[in-house]
C-alpha atoms as a PDB file:
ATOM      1  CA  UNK A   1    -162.490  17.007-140.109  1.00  0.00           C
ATOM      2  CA  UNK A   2    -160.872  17.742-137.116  1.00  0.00           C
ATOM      3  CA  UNK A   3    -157.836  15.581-137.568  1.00  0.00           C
ATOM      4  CA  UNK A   4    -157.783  16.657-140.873  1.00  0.00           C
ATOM      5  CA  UNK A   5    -156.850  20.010-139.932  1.00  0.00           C
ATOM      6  CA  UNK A   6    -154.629  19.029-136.664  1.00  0.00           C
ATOM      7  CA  UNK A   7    -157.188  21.033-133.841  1.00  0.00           C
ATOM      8  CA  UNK A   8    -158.458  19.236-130.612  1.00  0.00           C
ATOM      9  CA  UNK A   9    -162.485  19.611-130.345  1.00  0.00           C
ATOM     10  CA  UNK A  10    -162.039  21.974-127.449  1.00  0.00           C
ATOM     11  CA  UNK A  11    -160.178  24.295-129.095  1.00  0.00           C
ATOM     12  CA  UNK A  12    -163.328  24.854-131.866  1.00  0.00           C
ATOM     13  CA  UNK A  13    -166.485  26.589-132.045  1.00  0.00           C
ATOM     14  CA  UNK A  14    -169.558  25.548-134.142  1.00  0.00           C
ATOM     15  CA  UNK A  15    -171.913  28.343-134.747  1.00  0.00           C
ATOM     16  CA  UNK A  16    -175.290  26.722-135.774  1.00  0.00           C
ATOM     17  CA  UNK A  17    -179.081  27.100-135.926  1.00  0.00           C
ATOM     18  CA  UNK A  18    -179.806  23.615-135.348  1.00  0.00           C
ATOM     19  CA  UNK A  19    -179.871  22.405-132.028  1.00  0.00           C
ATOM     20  CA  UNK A  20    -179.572  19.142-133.509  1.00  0.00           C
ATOM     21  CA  UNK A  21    -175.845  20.023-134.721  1.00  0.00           C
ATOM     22  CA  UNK A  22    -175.222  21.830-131.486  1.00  0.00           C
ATOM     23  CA  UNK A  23    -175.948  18.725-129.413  1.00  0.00           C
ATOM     24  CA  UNK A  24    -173.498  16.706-131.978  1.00  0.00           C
ATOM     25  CA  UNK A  25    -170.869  19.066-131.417  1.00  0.00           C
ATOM     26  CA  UNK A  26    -171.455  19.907-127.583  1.00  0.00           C
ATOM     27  CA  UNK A  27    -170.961  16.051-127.817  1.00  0.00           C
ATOM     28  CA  UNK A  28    -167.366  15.865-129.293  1.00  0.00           C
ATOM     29  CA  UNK A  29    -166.388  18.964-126.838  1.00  0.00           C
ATOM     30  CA  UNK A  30    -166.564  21.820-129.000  1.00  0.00           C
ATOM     31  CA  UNK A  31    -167.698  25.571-128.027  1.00  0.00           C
ATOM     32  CA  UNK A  32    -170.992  26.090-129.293  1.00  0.00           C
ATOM     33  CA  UNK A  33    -173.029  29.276-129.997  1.00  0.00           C
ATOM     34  CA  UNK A  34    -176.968  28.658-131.006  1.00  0.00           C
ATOM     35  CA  UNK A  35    -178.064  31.233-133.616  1.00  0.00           C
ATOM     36  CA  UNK A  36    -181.969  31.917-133.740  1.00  0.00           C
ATOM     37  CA  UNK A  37    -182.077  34.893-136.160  1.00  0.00           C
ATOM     38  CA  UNK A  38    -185.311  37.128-135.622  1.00  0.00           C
ATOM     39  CA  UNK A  39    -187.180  34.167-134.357  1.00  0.00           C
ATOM     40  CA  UNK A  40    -186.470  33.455-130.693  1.00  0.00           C
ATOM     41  CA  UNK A  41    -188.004  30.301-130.390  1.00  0.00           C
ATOM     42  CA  UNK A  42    -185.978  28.794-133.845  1.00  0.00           C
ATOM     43  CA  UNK A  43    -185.374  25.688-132.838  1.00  0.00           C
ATOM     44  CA  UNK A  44    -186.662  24.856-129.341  1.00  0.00           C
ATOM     45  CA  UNK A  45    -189.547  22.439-130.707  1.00  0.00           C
ATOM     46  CA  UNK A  46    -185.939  20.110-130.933  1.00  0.00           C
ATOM     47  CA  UNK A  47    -185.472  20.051-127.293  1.00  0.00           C
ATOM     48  CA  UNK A  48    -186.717  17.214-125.579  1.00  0.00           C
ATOM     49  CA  UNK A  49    -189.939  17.472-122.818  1.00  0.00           C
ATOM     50  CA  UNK A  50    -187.880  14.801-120.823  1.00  0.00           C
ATOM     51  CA  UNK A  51    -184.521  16.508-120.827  1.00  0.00           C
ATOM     52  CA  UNK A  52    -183.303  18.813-117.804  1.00  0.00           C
ATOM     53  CA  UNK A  53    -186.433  18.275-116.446  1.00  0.00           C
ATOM     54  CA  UNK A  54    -188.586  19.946-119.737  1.00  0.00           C
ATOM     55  CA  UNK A  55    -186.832  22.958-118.616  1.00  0.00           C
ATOM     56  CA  UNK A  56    -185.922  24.573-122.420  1.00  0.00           C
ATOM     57  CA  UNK A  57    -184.058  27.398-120.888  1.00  0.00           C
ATOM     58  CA  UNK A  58    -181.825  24.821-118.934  1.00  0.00           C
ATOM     59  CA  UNK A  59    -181.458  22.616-121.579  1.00  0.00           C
ATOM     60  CA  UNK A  60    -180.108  25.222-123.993  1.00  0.00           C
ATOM     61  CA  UNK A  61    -178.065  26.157-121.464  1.00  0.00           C
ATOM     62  CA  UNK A  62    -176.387  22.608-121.679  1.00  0.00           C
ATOM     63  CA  UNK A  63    -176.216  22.476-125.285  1.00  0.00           C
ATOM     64  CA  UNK A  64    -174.633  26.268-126.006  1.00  0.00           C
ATOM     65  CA  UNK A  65    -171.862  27.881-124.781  1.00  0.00           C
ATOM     66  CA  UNK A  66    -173.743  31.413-126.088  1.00  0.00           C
ATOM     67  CA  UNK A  67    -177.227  32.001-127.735  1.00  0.00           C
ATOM     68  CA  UNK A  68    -177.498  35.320-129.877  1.00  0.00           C
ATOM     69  CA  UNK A  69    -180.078  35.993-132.377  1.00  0.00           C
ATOM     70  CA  UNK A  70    -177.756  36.887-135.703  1.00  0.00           C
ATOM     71  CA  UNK A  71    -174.305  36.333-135.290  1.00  0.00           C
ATOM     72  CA  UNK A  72    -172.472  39.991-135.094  1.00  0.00           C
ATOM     73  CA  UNK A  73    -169.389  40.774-132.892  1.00  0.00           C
ATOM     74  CA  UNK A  74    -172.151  43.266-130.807  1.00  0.00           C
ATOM     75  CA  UNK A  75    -173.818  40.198-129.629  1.00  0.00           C
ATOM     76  CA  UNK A  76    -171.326  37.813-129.435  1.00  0.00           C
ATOM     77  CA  UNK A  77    -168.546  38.939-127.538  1.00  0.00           C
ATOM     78  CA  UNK A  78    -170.640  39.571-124.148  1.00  0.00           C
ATOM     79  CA  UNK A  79    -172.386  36.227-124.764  1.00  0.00           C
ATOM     80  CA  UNK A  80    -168.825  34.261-125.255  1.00  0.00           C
ATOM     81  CA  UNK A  81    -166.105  36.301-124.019  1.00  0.00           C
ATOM     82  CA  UNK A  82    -163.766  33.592-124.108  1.00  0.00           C
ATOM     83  CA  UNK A  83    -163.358  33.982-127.913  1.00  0.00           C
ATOM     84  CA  UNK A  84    -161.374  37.296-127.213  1.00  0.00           C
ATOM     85  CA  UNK A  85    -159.386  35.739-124.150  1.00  0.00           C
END
């Protein structure tokens, strides 16, 4: 899709609440922002106990550029200020 359109990975940003998907697009070099909703622990059961040491806050860290819990300018632009750069 991204040749489709003409835009280098880096130059995107996925917003997703699957971790799955994140990792996939972390992958290809996009910006990613995890989205929980109300539930803060939405999705962690997909991180791996091996990863980062089992460490889930590091390995989020890894996988998303910003996490916020619904995706509204409030939250966002403190979590990934380079969107407004």
């Amino acid at each position: 899709m991204l040749d489709d359109v003409g835009v280098a990975a880096h130059e995107t940003v996925m917003f997703e609440d699957s971790l799955k998907n994140v990792r996939a697009c972390k992958q290809l070099g996009m910006g990613t922002v995890f989205i929980t909703g109300d539930d803060p622990e939405q999705g962690l059961g997909e991180l791996s106990t091996e990863e980062e040491g089992g460490d889930e806050t590091a390995q989020l860290a890894a996988l998303a550029d910003a996490v916020v819990s619904k995706c509204s300018l409030t939250q966002l632009k403190p979590a990934l200020p380079s969107l407004w750069e």
